[in-house]
N, C-alpha and C. Protein backbone atom coordinates (compact mmCIF):
# COMPACT_ATOMS: atom_id res chain seq x y z
N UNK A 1 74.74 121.58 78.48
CA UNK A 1 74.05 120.51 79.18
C UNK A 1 73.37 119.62 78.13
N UNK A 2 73.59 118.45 78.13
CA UNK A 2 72.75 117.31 77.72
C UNK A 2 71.47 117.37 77.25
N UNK A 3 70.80 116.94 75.91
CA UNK A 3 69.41 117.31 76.51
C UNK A 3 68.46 116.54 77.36
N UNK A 4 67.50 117.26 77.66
CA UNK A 4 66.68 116.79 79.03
C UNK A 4 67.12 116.94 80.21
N UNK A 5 68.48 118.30 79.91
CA UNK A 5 68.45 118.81 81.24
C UNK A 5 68.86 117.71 82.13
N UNK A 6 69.96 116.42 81.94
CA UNK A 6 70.87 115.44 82.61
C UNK A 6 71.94 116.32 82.52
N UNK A 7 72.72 116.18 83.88
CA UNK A 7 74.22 116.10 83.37
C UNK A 7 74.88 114.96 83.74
N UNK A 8 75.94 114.07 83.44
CA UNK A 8 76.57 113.08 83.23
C UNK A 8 77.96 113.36 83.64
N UNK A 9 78.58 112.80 84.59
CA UNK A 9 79.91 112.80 85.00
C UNK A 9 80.55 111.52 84.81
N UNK A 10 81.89 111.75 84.71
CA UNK A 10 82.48 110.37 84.24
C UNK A 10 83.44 110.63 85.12
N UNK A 11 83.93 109.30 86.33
CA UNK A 11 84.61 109.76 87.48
C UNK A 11 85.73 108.57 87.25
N UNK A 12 86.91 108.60 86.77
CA UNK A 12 87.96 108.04 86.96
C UNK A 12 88.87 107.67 87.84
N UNK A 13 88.76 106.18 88.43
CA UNK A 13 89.54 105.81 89.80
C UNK A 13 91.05 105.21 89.54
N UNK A 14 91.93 106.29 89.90
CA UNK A 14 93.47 106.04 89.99
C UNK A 14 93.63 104.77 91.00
N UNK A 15 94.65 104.46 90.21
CA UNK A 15 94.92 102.90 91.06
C UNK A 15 95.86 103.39 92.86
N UNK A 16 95.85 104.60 92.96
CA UNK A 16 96.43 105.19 94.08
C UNK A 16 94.48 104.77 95.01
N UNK A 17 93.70 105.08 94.53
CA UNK A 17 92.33 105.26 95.17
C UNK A 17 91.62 103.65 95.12
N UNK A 18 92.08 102.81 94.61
CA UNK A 18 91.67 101.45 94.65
C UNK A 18 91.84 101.07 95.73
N UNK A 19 91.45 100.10 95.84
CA UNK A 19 91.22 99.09 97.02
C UNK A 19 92.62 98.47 97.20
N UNK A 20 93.82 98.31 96.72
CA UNK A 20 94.95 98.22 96.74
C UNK A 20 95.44 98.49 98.15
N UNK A 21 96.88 97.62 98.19
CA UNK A 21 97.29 98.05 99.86
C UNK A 21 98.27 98.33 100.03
N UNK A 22 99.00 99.17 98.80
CA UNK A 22 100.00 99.64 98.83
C UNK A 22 100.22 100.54 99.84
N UNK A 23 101.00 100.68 100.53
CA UNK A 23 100.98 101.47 101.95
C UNK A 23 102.59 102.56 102.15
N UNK A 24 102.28 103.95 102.83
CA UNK A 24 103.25 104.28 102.37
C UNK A 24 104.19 103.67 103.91
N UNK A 25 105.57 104.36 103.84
CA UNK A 25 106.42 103.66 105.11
C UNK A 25 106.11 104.00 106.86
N UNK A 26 104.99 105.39 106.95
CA UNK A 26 104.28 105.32 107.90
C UNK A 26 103.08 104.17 108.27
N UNK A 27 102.63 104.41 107.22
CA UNK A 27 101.07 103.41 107.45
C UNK A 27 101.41 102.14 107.52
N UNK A 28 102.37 101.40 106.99
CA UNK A 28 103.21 100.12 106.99
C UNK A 28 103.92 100.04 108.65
N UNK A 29 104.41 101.14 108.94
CA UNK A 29 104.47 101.13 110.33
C UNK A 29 103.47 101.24 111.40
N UNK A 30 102.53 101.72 110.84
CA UNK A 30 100.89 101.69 111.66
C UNK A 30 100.65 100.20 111.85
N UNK A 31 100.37 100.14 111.15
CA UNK A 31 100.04 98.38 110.51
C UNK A 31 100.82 97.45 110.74
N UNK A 32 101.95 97.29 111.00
CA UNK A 32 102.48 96.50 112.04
C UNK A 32 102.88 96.57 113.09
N UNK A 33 102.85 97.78 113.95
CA UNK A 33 102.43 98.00 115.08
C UNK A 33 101.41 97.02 115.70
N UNK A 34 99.79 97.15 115.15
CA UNK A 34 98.74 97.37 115.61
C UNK A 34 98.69 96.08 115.51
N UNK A 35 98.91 94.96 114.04
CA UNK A 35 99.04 93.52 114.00
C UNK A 35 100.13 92.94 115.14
N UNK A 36 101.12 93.35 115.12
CA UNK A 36 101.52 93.20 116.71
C UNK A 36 101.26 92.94 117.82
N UNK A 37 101.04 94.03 118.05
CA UNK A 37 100.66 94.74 119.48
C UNK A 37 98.74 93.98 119.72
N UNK A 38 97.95 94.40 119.07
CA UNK A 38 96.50 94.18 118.91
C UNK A 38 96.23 95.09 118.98
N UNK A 39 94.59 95.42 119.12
CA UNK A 39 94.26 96.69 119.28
C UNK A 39 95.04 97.40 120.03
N UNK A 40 94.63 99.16 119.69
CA UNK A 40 95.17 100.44 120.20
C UNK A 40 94.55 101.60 119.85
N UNK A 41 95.18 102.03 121.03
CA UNK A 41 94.35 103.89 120.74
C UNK A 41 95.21 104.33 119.65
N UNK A 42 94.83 105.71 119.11
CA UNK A 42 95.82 106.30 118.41
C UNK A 42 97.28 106.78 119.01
N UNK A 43 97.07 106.81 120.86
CA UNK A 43 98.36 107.52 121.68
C UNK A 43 99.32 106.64 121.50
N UNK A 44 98.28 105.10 121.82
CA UNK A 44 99.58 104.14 121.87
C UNK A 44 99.57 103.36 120.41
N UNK A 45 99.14 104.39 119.25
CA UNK A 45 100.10 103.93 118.16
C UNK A 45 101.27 105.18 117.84
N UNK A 46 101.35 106.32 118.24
CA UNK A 46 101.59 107.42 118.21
C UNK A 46 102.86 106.89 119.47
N UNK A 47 102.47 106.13 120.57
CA UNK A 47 103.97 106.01 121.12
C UNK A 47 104.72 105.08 120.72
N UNK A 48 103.88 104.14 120.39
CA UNK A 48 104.30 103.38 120.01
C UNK A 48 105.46 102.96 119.04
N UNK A 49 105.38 104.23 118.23
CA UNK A 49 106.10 104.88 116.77
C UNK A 49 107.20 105.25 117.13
N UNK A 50 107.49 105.77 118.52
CA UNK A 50 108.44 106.55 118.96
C UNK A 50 109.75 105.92 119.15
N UNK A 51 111.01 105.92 118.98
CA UNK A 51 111.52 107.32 119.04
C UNK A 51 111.81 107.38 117.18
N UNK A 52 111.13 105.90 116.43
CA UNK A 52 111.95 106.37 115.05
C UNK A 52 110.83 107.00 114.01
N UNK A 53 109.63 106.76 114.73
CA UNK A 53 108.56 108.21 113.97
C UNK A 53 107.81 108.95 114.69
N UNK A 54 108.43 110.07 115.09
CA UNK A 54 108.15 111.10 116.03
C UNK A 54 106.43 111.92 115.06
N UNK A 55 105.60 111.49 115.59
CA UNK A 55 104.91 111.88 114.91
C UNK A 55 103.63 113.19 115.94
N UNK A 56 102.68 113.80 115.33
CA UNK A 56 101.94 114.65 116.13
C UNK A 56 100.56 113.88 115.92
N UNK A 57 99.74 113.69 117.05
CA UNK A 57 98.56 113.43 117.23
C UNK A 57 97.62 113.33 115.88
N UNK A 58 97.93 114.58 115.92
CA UNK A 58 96.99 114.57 114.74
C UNK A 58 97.36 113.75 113.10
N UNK A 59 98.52 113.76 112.93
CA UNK A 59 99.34 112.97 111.91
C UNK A 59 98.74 111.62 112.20
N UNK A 60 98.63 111.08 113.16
CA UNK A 60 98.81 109.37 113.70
C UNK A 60 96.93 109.55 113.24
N UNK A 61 96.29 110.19 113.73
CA UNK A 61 94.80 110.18 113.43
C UNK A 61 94.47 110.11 111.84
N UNK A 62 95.12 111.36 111.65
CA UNK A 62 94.82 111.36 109.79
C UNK A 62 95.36 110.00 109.30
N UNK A 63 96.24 109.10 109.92
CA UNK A 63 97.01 108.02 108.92
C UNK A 63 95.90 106.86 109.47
N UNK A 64 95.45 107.02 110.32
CA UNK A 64 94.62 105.93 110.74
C UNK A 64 93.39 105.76 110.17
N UNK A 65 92.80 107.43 109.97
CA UNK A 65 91.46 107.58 109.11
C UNK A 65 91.70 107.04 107.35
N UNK A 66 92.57 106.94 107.31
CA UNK A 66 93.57 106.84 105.76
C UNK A 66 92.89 105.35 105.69
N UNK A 67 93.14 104.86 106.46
CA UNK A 67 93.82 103.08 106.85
C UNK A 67 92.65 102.43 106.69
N UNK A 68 91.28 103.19 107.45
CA UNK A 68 90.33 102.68 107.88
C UNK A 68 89.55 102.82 106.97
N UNK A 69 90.08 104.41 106.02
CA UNK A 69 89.07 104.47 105.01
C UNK A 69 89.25 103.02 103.65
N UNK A 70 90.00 102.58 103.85
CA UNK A 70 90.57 101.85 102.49
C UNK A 70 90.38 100.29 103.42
N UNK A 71 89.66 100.19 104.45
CA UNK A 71 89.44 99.11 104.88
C UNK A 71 90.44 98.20 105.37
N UNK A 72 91.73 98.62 105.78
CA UNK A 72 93.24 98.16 106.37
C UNK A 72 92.86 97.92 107.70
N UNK A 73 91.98 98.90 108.31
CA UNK A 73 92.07 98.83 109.94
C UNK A 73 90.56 98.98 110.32
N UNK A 74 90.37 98.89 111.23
CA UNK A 74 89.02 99.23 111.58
C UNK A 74 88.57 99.69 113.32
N UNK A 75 88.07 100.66 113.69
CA UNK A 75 87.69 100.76 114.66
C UNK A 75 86.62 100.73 115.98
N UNK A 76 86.47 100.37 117.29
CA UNK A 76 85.22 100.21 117.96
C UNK A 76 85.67 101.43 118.97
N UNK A 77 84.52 101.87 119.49
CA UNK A 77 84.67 102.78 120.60
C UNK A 77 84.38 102.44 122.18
N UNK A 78 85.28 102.79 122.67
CA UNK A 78 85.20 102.14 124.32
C UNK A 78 85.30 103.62 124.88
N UNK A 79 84.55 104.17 125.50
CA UNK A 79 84.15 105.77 126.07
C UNK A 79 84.04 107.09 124.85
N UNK A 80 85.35 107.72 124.62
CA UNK A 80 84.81 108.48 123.98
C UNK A 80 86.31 108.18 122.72
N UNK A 81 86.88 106.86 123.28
CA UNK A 81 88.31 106.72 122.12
C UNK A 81 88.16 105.62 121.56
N UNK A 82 88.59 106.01 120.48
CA UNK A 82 88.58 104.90 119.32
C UNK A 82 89.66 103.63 119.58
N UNK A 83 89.50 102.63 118.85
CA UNK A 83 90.43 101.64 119.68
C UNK A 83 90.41 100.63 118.19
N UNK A 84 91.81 100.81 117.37
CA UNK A 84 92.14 100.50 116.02
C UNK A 84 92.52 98.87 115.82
N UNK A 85 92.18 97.98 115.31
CA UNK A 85 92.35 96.42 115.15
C UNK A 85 92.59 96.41 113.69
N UNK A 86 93.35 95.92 113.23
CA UNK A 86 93.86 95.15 111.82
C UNK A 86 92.89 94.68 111.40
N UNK A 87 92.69 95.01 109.96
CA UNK A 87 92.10 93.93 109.18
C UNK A 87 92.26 93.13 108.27
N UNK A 88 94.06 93.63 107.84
CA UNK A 88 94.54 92.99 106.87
C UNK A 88 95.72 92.67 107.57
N UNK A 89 96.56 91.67 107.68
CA UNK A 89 97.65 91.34 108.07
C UNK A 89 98.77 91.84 107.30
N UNK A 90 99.90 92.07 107.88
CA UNK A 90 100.93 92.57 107.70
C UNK A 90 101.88 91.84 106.48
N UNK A 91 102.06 90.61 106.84
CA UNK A 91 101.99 89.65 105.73
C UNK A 91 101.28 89.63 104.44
N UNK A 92 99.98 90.32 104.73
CA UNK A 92 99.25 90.05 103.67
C UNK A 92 99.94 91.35 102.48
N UNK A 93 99.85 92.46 103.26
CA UNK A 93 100.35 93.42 102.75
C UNK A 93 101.47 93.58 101.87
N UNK A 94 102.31 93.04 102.71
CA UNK A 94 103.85 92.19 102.04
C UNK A 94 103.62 91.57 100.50
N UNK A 95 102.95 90.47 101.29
CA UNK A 95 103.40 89.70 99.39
C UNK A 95 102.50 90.43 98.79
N UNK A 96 101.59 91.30 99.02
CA UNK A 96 100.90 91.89 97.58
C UNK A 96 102.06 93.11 97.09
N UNK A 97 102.57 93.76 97.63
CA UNK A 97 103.57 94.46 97.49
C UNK A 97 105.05 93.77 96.58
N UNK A 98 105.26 92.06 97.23
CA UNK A 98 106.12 91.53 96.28
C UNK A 98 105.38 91.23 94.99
N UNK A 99 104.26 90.73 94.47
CA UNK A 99 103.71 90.50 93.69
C UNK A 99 103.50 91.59 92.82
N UNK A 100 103.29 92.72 93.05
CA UNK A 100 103.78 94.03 92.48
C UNK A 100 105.16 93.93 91.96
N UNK A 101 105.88 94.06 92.30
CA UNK A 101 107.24 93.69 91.97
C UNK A 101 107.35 92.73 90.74
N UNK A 102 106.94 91.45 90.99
CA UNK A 102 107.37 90.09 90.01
C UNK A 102 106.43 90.59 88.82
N UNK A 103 105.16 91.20 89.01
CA UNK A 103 104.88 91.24 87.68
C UNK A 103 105.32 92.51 87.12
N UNK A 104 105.91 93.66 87.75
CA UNK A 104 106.37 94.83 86.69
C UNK A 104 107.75 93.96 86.25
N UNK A 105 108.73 93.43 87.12
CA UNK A 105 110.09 92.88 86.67
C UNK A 105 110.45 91.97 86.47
N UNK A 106 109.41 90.86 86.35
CA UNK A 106 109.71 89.95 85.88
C UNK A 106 108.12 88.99 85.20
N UNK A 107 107.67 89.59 84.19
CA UNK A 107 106.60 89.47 84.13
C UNK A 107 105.07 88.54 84.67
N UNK A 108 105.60 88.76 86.26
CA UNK A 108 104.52 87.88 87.17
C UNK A 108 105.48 86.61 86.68
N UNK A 109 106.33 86.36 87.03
CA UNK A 109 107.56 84.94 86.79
C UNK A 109 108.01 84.83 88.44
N UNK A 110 107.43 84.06 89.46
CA UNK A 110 107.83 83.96 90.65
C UNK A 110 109.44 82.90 90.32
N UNK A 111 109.39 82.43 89.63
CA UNK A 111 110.30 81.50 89.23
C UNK A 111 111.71 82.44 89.06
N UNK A 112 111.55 83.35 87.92
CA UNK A 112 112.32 84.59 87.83
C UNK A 112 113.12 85.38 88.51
N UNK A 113 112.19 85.70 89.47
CA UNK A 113 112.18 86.48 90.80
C UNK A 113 113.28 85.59 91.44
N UNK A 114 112.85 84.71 91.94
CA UNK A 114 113.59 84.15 92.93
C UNK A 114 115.06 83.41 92.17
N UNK A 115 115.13 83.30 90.93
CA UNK A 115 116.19 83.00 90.27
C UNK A 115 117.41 84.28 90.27
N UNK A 116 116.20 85.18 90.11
CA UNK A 116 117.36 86.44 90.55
C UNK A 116 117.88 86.86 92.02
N UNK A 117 117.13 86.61 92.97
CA UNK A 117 117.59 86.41 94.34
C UNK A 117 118.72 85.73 94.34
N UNK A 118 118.76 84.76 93.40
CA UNK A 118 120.00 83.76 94.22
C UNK A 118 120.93 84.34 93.05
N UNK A 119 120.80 84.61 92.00
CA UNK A 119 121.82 85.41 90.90
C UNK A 119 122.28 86.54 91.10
N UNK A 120 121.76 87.08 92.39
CA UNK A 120 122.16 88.56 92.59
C UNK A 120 123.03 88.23 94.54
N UNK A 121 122.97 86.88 94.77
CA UNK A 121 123.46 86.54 95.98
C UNK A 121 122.48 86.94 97.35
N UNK A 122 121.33 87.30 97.28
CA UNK A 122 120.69 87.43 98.50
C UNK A 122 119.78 86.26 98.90
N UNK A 123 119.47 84.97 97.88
CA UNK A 123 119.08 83.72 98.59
C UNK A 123 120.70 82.98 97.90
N UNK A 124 120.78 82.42 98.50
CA UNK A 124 121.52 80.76 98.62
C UNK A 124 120.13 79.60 97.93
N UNK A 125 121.15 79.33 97.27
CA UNK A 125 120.10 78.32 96.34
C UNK A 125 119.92 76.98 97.74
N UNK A 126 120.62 77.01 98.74
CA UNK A 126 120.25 75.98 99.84
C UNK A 126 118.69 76.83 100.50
N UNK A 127 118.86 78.41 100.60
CA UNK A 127 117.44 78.71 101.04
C UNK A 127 116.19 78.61 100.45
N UNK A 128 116.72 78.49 98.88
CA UNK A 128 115.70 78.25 97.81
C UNK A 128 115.07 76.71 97.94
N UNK A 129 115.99 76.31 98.40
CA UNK A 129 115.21 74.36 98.52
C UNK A 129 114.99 74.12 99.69
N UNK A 130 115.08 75.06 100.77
CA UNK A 130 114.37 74.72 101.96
C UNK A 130 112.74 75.75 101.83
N UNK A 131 112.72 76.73 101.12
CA UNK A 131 111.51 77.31 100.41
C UNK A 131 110.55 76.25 99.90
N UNK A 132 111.13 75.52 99.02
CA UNK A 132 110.55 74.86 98.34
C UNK A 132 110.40 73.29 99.45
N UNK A 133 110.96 72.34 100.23
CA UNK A 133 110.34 71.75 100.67
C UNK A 133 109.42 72.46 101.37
N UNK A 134 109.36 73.65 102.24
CA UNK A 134 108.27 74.33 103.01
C UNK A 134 107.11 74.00 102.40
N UNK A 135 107.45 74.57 101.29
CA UNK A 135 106.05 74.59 100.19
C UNK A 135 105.19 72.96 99.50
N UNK A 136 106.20 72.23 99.65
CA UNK A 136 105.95 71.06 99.17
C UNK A 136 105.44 70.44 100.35
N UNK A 137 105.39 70.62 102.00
CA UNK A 137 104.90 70.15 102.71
C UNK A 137 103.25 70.99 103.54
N UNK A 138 103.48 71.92 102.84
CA UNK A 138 101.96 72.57 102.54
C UNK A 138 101.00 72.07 102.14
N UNK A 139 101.30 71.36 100.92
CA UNK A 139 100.19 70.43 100.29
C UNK A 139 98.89 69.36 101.06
């Protein structure tokens, strides 16, 4: 022990425990459910899931407490059930997830990125310039 009888911890936060919204392919399905739909209980995110994530009560609860802990979702109580509302949009989630992407593979080069879309044949350089007026009429 230290002297004066301190002890001192040094607590290291993995970028898994950040505020990040990397989401795994359940909670991504939580989460656009619920941006969907609007609020919900856990049953009717739990049926909601059904028939392509058969999940158990308690699974749909733990992913929601997950969600809520990291500030994704948030809940109010109406009797004795919780009732889950978005706080981050589904979209939002998305491009931080592509933006992940462009900067491990193409060093944060959106230019890059999308040069390889159309070099690898999944945009049409005609979808690339209707992208880009979109964007140019944003302004």
């Amino acid at each position: 022990m230290p002297a004066g009888g301190e002890c001192v911890t040094v607590c290291r936060v993995t970028q898994r425990n950040e505020a990040s919204h990397h989401l795994t392919t359940l909670q991504r399905a939580i989460l656009d459910f619920i941006s969907a739909r609007g609020p919900a209980t856990a049953d009717q995110v739990r049926e909601g899931l059904l028939p392509k994530h058969p999940l158990k009560d308690s699974s749909v609860r733990t992913l929601l407490r997950r969600l809520e802990a990291r500030g994704i979702v948030s809940h109010t109580t109406e009797g004795n059930v919780f009732v889950y509302r978005a706080e981050v949009a589904s979209k939002r989630v998305a491009a931080r997830a592509v933006k992940r992407i462009i900067d491990a593979f193409w060093s944060g080069s959106a230019e890059q990125f999308l040069a390889g879309l159309v070099d690898e044949k999944v945009l049409s350089a005609a979808q690339i310039q209707r992208l880009a007026r979109k964007v140019r009429d944003r302004k």
